[in-house]
N, C-alpha and C. Protein backbone atom coordinates (compact mmCIF):
# COMPACT_ATOMS: atom_id res chain seq x y z
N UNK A 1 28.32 -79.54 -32.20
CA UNK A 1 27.86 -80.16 -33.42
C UNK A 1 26.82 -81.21 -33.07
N UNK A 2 25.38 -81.03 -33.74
CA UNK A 2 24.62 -82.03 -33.67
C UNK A 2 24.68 -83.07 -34.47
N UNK A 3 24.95 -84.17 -34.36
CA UNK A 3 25.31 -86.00 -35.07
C UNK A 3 23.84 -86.75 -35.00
N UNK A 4 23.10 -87.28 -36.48
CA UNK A 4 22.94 -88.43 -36.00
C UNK A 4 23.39 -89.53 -36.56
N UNK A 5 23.72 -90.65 -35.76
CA UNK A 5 24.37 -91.96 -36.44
C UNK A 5 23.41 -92.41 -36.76
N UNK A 6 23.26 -93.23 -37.50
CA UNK A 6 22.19 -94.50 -38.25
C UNK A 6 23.07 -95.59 -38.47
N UNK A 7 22.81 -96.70 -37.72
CA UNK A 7 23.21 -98.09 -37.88
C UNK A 7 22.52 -98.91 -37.91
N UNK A 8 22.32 -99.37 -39.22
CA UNK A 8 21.27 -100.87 -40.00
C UNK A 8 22.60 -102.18 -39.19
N UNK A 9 21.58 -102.96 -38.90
CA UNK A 9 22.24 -104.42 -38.43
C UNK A 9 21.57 -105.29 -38.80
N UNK A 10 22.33 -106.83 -39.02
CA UNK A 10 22.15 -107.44 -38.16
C UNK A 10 22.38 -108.93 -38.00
N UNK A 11 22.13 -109.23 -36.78
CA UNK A 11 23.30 -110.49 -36.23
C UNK A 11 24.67 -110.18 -35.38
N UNK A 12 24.26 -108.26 -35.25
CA UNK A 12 25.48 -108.14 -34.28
C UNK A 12 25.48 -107.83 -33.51
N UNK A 13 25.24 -108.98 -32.31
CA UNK A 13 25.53 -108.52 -30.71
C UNK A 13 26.09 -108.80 -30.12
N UNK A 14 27.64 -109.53 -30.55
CA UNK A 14 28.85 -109.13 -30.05
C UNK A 14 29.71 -107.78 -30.10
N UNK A 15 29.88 -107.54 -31.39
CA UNK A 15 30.08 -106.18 -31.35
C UNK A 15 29.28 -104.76 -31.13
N UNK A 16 28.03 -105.13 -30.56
CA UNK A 16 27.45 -103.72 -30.55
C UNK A 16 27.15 -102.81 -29.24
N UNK A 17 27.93 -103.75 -28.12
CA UNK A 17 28.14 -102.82 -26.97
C UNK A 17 29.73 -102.27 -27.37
N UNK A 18 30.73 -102.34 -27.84
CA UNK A 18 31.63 -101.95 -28.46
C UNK A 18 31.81 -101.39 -29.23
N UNK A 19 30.45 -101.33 -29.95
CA UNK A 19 30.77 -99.82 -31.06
C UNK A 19 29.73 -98.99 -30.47
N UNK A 20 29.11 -99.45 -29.46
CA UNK A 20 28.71 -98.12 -28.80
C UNK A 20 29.36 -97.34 -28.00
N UNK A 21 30.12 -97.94 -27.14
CA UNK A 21 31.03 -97.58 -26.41
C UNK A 21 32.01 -96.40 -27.12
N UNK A 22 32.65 -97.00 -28.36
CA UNK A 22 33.17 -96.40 -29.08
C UNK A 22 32.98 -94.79 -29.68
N UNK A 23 31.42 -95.11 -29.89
CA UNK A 23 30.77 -93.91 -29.99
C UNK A 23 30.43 -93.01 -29.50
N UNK A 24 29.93 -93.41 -28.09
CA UNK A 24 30.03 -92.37 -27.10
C UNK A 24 31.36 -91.76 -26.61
N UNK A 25 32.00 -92.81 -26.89
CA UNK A 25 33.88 -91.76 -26.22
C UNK A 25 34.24 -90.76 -27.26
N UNK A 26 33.86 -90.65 -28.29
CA UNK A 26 34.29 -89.89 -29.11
C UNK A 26 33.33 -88.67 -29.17
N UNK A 27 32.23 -89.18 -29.27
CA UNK A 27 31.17 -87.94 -28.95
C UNK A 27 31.08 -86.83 -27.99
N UNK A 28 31.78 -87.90 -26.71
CA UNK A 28 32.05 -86.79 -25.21
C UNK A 28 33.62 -86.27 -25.95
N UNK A 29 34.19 -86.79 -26.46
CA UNK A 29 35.72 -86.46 -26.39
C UNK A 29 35.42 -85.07 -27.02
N UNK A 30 34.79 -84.87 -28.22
CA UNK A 30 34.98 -84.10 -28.99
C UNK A 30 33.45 -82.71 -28.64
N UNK A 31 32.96 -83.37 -27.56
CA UNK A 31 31.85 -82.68 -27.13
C UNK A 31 30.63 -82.34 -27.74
N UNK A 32 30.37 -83.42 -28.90
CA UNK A 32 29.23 -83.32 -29.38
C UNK A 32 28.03 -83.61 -29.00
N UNK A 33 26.84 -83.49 -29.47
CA UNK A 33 25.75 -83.82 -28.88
C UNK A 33 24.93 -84.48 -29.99
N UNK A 34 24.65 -85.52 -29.85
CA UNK A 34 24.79 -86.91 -31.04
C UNK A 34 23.52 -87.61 -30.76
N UNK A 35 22.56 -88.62 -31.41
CA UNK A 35 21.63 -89.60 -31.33
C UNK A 35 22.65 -90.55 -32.06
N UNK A 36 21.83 -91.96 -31.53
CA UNK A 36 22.50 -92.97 -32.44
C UNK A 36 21.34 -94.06 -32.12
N UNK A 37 21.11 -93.95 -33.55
CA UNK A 37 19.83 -95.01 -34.09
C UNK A 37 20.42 -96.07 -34.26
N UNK A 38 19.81 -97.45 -33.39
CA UNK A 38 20.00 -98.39 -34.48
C UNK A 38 18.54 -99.13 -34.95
N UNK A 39 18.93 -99.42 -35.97
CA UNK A 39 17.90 -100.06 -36.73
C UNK A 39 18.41 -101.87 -36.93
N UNK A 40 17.27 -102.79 -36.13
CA UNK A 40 17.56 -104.14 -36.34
C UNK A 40 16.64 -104.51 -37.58
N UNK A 41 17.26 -105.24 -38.34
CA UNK A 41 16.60 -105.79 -39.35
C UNK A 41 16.30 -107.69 -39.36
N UNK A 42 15.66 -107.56 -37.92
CA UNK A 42 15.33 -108.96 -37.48
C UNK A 42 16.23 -110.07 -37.10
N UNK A 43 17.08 -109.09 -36.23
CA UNK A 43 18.32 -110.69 -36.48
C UNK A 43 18.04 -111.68 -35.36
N UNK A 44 18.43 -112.92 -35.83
CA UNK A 44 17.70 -114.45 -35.10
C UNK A 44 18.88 -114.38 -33.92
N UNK A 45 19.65 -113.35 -33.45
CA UNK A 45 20.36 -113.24 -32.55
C UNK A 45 20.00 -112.43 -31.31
N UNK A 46 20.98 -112.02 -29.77
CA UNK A 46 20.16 -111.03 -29.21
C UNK A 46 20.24 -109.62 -29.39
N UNK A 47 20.46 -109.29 -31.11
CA UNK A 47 20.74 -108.25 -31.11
C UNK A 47 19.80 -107.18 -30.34
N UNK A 48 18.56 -107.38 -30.67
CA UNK A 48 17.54 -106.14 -30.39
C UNK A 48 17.57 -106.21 -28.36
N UNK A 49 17.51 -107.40 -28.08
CA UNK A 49 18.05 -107.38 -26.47
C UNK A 49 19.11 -106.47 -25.77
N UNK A 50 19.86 -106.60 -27.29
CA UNK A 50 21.60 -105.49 -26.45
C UNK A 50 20.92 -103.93 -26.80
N UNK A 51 21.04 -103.81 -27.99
CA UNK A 51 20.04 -102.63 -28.03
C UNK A 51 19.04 -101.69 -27.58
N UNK A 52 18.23 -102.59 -27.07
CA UNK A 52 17.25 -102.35 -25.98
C UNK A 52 17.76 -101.85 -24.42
N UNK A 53 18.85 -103.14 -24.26
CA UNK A 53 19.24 -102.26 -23.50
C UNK A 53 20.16 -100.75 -23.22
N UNK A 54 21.33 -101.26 -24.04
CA UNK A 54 21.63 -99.63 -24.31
C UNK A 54 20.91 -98.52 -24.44
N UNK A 55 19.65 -98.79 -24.84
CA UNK A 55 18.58 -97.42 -25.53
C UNK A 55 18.15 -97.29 -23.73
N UNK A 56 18.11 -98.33 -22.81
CA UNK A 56 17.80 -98.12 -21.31
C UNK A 56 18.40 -97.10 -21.19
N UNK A 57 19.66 -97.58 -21.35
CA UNK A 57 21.18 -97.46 -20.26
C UNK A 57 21.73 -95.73 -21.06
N UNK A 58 21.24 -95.28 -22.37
CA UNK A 58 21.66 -93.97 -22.75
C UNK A 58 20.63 -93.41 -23.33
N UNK A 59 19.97 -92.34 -22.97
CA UNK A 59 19.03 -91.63 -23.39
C UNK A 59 19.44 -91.04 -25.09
N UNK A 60 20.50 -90.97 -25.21
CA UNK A 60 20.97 -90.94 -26.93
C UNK A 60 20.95 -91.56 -27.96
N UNK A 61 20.65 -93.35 -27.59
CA UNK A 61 20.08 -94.23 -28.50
C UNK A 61 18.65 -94.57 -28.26
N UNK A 62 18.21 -94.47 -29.85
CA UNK A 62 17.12 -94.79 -30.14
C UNK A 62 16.86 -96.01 -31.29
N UNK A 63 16.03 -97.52 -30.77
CA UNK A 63 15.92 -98.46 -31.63
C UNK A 63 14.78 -98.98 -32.19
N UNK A 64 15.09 -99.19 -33.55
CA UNK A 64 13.97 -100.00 -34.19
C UNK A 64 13.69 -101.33 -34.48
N UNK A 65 12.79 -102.43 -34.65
CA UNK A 65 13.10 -103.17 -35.25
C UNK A 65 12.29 -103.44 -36.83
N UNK A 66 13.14 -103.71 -37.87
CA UNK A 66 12.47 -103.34 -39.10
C UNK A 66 12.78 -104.05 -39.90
N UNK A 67 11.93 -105.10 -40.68
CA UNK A 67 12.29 -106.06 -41.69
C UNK A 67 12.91 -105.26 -42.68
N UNK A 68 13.51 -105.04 -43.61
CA UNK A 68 14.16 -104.44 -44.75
C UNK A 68 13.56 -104.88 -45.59
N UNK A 69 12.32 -104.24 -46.18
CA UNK A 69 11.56 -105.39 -47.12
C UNK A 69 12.07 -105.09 -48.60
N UNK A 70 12.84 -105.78 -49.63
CA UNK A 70 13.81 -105.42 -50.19
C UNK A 70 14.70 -104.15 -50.47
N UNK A 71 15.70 -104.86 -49.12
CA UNK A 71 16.22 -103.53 -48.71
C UNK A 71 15.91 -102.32 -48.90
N UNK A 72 14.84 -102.18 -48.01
CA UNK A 72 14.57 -100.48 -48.12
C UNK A 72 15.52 -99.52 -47.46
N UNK A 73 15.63 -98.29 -47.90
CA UNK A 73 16.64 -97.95 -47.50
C UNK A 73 16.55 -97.60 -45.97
N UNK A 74 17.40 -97.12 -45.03
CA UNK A 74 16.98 -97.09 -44.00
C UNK A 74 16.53 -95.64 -43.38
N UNK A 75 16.56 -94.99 -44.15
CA UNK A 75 16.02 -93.29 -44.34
C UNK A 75 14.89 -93.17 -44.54
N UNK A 76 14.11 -94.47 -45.18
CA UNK A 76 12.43 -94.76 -44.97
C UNK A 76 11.79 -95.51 -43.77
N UNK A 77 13.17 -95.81 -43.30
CA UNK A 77 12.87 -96.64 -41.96
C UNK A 77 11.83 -95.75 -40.76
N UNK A 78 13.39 -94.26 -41.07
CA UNK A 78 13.41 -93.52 -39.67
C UNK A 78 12.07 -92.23 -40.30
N UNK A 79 11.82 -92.17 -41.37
CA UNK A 79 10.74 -91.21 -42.00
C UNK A 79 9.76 -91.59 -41.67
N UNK A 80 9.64 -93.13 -41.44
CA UNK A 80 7.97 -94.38 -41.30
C UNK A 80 7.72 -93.83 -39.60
N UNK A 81 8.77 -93.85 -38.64
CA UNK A 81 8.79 -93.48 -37.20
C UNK A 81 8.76 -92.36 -37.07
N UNK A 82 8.74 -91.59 -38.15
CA UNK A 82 9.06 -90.16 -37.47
C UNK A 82 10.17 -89.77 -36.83
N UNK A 83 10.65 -90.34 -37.05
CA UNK A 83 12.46 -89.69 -36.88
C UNK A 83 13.03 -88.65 -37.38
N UNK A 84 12.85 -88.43 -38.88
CA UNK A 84 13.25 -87.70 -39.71
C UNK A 84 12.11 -87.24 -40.38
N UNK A 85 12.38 -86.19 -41.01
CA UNK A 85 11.26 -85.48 -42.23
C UNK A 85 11.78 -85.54 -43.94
């Protein structure tokens, strides 16, 4: 089964080597073959730092960083990058 996650943040980079983690164990568990976007929406934290690195550290995440200019949704995010069609 091909997955992709989309995760809008932000301000979370305590939890976001932990829900990656999370994500990938389940993905191998169940043997899928998955992307997992995240999308920062500017946070004054190190979110896009943890991110960045994970997107190093796993060729399966891919990150943006993207003001939400009243809240756009984030399906125009990944359409603006070419992510999606």
């Amino acid at each position: 089964m091909n997955l992709s996650i989309v995760i809008p943040l932000l301000n979370e980079q305590e939890s976001l080597p932990e829900l990656h983690n999370w994500i990938v164990k389940v993905m191998q568990a169940h043997n899928f073959s998955y992307e997992i976007l995240f999308i920062d929406d500017g946070s004054s934290d190190a979110s896009w730092n943890v991110i960045q690195k994970l997107s190093q550290e796993n060729s399966n995440v891919s990150v943006f960083l993207e003001i939400m200019e009243s809240h756009k949704p984030c399906m125009q995010v990944l359409q603006k990058h070419k992510v999606m069609s």
